[in-house]
Protein backbone atom coordinates (compact mmCIF):
# COMPACT_ATOMS: atom_id res chain seq x y z
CA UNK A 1 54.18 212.79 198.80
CA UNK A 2 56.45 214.41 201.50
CA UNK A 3 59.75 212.34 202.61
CA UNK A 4 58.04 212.37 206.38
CA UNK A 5 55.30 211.10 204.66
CA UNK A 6 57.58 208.36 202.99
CA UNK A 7 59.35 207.76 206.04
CA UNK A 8 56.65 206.84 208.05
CA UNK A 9 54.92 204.68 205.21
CA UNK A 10 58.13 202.65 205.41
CA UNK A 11 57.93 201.89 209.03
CA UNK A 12 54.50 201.05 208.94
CA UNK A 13 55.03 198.37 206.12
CA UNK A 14 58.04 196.96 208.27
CA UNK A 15 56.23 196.69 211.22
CA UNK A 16 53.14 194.92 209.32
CA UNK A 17 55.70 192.48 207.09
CA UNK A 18 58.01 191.64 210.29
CA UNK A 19 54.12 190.67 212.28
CA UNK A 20 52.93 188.81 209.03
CA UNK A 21 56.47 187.17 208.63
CA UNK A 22 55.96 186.10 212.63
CA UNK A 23 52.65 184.96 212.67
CA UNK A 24 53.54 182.87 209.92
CA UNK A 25 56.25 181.27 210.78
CA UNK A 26 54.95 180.31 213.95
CA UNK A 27 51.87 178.58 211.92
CA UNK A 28 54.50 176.33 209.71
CA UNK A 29 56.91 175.45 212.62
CA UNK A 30 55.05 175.95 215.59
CA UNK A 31 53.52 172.31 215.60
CA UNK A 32 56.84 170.76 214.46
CA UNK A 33 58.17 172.35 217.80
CA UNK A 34 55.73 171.14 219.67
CA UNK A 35 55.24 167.56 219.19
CA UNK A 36 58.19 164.93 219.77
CA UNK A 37 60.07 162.50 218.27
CA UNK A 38 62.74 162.43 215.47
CA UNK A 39 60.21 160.92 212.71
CA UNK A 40 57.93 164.42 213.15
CA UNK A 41 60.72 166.12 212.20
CA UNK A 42 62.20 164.03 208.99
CA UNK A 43 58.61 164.12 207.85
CA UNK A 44 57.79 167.87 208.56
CA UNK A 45 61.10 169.74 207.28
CA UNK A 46 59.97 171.60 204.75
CA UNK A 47 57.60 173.40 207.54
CA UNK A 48 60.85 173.98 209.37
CA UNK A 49 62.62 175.54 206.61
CA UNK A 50 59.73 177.59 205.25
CA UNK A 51 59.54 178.81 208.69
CA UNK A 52 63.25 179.82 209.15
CA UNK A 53 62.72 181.92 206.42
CA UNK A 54 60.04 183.42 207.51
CA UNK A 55 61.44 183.89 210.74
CA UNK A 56 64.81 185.59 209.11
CA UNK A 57 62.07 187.65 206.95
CA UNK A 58 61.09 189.01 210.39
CA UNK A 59 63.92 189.62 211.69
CA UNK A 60 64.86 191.77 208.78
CA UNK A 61 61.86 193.58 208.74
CA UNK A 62 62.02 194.56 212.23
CA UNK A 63 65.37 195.39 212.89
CA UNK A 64 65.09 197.93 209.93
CA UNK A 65 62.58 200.14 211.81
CA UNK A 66 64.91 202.00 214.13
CA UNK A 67 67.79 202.33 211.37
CA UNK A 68 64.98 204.05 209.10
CA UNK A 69 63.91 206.32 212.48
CA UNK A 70 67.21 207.16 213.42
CA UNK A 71 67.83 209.97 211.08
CA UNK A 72 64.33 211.52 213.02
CA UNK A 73 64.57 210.04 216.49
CA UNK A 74 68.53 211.30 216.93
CA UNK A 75 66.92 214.81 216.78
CA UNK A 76 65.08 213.86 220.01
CA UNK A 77 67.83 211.75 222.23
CA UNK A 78 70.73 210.66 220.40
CA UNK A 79 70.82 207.93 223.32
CA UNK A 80 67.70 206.70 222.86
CA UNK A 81 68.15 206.68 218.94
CA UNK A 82 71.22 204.90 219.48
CA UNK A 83 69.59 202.25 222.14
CA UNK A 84 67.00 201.34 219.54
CA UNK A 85 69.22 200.80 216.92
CA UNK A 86 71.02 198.55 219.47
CA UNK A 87 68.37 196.66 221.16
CA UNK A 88 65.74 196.67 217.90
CA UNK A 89 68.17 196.89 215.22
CA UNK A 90 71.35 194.61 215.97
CA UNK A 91 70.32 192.28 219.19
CA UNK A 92 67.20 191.38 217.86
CA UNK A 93 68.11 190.58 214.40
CA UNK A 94 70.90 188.73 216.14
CA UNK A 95 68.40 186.73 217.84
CA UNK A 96 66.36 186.34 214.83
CA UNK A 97 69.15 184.17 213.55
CA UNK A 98 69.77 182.17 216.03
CA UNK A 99 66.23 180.87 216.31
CA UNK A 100 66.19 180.40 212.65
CA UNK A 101 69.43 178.44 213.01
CA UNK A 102 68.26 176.38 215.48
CA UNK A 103 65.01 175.53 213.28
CA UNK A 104 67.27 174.45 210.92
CA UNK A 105 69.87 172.54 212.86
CA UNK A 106 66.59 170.54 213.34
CA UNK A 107 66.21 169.92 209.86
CA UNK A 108 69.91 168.12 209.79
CA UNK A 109 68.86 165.97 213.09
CA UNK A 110 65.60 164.84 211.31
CA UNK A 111 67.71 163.82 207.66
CA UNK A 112 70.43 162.13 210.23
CA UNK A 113 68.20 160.10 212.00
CA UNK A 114 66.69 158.40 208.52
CA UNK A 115 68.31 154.36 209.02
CA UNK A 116 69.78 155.35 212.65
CA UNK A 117 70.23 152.53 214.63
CA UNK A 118 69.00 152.73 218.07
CA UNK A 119 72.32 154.08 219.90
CA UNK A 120 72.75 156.72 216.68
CA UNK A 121 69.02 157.77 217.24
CA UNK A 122 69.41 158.00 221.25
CA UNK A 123 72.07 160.37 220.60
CA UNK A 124 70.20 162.55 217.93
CA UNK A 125 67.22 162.58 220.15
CA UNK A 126 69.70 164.20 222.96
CA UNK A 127 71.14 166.94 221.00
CA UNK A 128 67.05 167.67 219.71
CA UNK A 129 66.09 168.47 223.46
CA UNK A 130 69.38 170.52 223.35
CA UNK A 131 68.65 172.72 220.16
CA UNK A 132 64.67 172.98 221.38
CA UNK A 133 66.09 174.44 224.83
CA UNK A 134 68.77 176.63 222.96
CA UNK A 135 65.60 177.86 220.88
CA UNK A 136 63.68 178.09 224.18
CA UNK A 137 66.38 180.44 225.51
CA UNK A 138 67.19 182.53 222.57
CA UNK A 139 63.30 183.75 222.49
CA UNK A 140 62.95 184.66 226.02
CA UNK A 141 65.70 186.73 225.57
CA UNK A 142 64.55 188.11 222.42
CA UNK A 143 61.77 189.30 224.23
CA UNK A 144 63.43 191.57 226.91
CA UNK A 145 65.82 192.72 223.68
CA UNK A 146 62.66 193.48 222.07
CA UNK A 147 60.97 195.10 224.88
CA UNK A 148 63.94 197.23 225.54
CA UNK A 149 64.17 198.82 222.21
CA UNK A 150 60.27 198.96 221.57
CA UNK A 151 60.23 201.55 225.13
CA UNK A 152 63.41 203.36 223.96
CA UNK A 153 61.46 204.16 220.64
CA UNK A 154 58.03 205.35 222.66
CA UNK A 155 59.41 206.75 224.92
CA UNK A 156 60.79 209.47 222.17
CA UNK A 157 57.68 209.31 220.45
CA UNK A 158 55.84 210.16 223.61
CA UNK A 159 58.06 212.47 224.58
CA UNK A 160 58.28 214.26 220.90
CA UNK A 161 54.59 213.81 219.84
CA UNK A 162 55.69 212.54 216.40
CA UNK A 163 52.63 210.50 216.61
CA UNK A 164 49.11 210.41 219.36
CA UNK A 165 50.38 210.52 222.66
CA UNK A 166 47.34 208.25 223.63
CA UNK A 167 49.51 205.59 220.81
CA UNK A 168 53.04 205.89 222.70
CA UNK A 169 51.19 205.45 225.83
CA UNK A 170 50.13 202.44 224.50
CA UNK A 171 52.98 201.28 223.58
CA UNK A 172 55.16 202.02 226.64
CA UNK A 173 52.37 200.24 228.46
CA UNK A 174 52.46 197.48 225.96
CA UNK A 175 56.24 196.89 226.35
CA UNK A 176 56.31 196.99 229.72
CA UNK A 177 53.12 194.07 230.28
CA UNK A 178 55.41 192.09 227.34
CA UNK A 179 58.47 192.57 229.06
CA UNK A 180 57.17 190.62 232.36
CA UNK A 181 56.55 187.61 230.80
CA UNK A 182 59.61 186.08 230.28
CA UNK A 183 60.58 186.65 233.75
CA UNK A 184 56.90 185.33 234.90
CA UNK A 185 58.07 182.51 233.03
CA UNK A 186 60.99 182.03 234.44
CA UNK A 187 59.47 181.80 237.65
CA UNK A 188 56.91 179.44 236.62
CA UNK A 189 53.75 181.35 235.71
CA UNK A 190 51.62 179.97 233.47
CA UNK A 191 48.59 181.79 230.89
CA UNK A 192 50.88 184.90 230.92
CA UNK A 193 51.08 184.97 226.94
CA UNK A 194 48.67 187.05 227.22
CA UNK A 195 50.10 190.37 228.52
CA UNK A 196 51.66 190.09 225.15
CA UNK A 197 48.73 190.51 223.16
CA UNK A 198 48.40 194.48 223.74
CA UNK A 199 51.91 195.44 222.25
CA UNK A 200 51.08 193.33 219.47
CA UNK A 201 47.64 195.49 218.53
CA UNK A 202 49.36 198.53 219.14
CA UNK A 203 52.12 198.19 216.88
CA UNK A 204 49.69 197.19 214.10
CA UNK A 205 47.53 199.96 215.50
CA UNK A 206 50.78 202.98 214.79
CA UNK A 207 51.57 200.74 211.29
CA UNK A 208 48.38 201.67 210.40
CA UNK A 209 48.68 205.36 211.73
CA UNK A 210 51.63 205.77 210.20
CA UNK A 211 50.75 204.48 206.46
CA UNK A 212 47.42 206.87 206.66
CA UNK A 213 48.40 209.51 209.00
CA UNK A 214 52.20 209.98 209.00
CA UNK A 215 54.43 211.76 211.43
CA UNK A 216 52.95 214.86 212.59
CA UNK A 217 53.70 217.67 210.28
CA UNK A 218 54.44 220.43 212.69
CA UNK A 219 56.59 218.47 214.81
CA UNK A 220 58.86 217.02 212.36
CA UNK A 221 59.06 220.73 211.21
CA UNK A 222 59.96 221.83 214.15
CA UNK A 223 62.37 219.45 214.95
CA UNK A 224 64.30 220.61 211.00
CA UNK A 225 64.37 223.83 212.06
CA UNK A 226 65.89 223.25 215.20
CA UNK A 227 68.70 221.68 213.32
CA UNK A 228 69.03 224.64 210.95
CA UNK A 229 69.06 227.05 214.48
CA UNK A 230 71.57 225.25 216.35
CA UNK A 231 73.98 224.68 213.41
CA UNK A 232 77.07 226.79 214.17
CA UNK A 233 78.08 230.11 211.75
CA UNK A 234 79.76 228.57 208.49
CA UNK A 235 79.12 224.62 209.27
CA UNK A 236 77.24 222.67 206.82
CA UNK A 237 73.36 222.76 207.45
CA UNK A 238 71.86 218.92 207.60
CA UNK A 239 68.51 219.11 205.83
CA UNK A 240 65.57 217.11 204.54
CA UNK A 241 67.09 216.67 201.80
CA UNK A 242 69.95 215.33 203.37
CA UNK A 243 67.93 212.95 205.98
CA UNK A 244 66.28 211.68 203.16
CA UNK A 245 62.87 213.29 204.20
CA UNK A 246 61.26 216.69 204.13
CA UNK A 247 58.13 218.14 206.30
């Protein structure tokens, strides 16, 4: 097996483990979330904590995909490479965090309020509704983050043809439809969860291209011998070997 081949392999196992990871969470601590009242959560924690480990599982998972690409996307636009390493990479594992730390922070208000008297319990209930909007914050805007790093990273795919054009089309389509709808939110749009829903085939869509298909072959080629060319007389020439990945 070919490092390109390796390379892309690895993505597309991120990108299905960080979905899994997310869809999972969501199914232990999504109902916790969503119902009230401080008994829900002293009796549901373990859901909570399962799912803040799922969620930092995610996180992970995701915000390895551009570090893994930049060694091939930098050969493309250094910006860009850089951008998705910021916006996919750091931001978003950033955010990650924070929504698993407010998960948990939910966990200590549901122990606290076991034998709270009523003023005690008033005041837990009041910094709930504060963590739940903190959490409520910190995913909207994970998804522009997350938007904003999944264009930078088709957009050099499109523009490269490392992978189906017809696939990065998707996806810049995808991002864009998922980046309106925390702003449709915002404004007070419901039923809009939808417009996520394409991004979220696609990227299982290219995980799946990727573990079966790869990069393609003369591309990447292309783009190591372009390295090779431009390297100046006597200067140490970066290869495959080097990136960690061969055509």
């Amino acid at each position: 097996m070919t490092g390109t081949k390796k390379l892309a392999r690895t993505v597309g196992v991120l990108y299905i483990v960080g979905t899994a990871a997310g869809i999972l969470s969501a199914v232990c601590a999504g109902p916790v979330l969503n119902q009230g009242g401080l008994n829900e959560l002293l009796d549901t924690e373990r859901s909570l904590v399962v799912g803040s480990l799922l969620v930092l599982l995610m996180g992970f998972s995701l915000a390895m995909i551009p570090v893994v690409l930049f060694p091939l996307l930098r050969k493309v636009s250094e910006i860009l490479a850089l951008g998705a390493v910021l916006f996919r990479g750091t931001l978003e594992a950033v955010a990650y965090v924070a929504v698993a730390f407010t998960w948990l922070g939910l966990v200590t208000i549901g122990r606290a309020s076991a034998g709270a008297g009523v003023e005690q319990s008033a005041s837990l209930e009041s910094m709930r509704a504060v963590l739940l909007g903190a959490e409520e914050w910190t995913t909207l805007v994970l998804a522009i983050v997350f938007c904003l790093g999944a264009l930078m990273i088709y957009g050099v795919f499109f523009a490269s043809r490392l992978v189906p054009r017809w696939l990065s089309a998707w996806g810049l389509v995808g991002a864009m439809l998922y980046l309106s709808v925390p702003f449709l939110g915002l404004v007070g749009l419901d039923g809009v969860g939808a417009f996520m829903v394409p991004l979220a085939v696609q990227e299982m869509g290219l995980a799946g291209w990727l573990i079966v298909e790869g990069f393609d072959a003369d591309v990447t080629g292309r783009l190591l011998r372009a390295t090779h060319d431009s390297a100046p007389a006597g200067a140490p020439i970066v290869t495959a070997r080097h990136l960690g990945y061969q055509p």
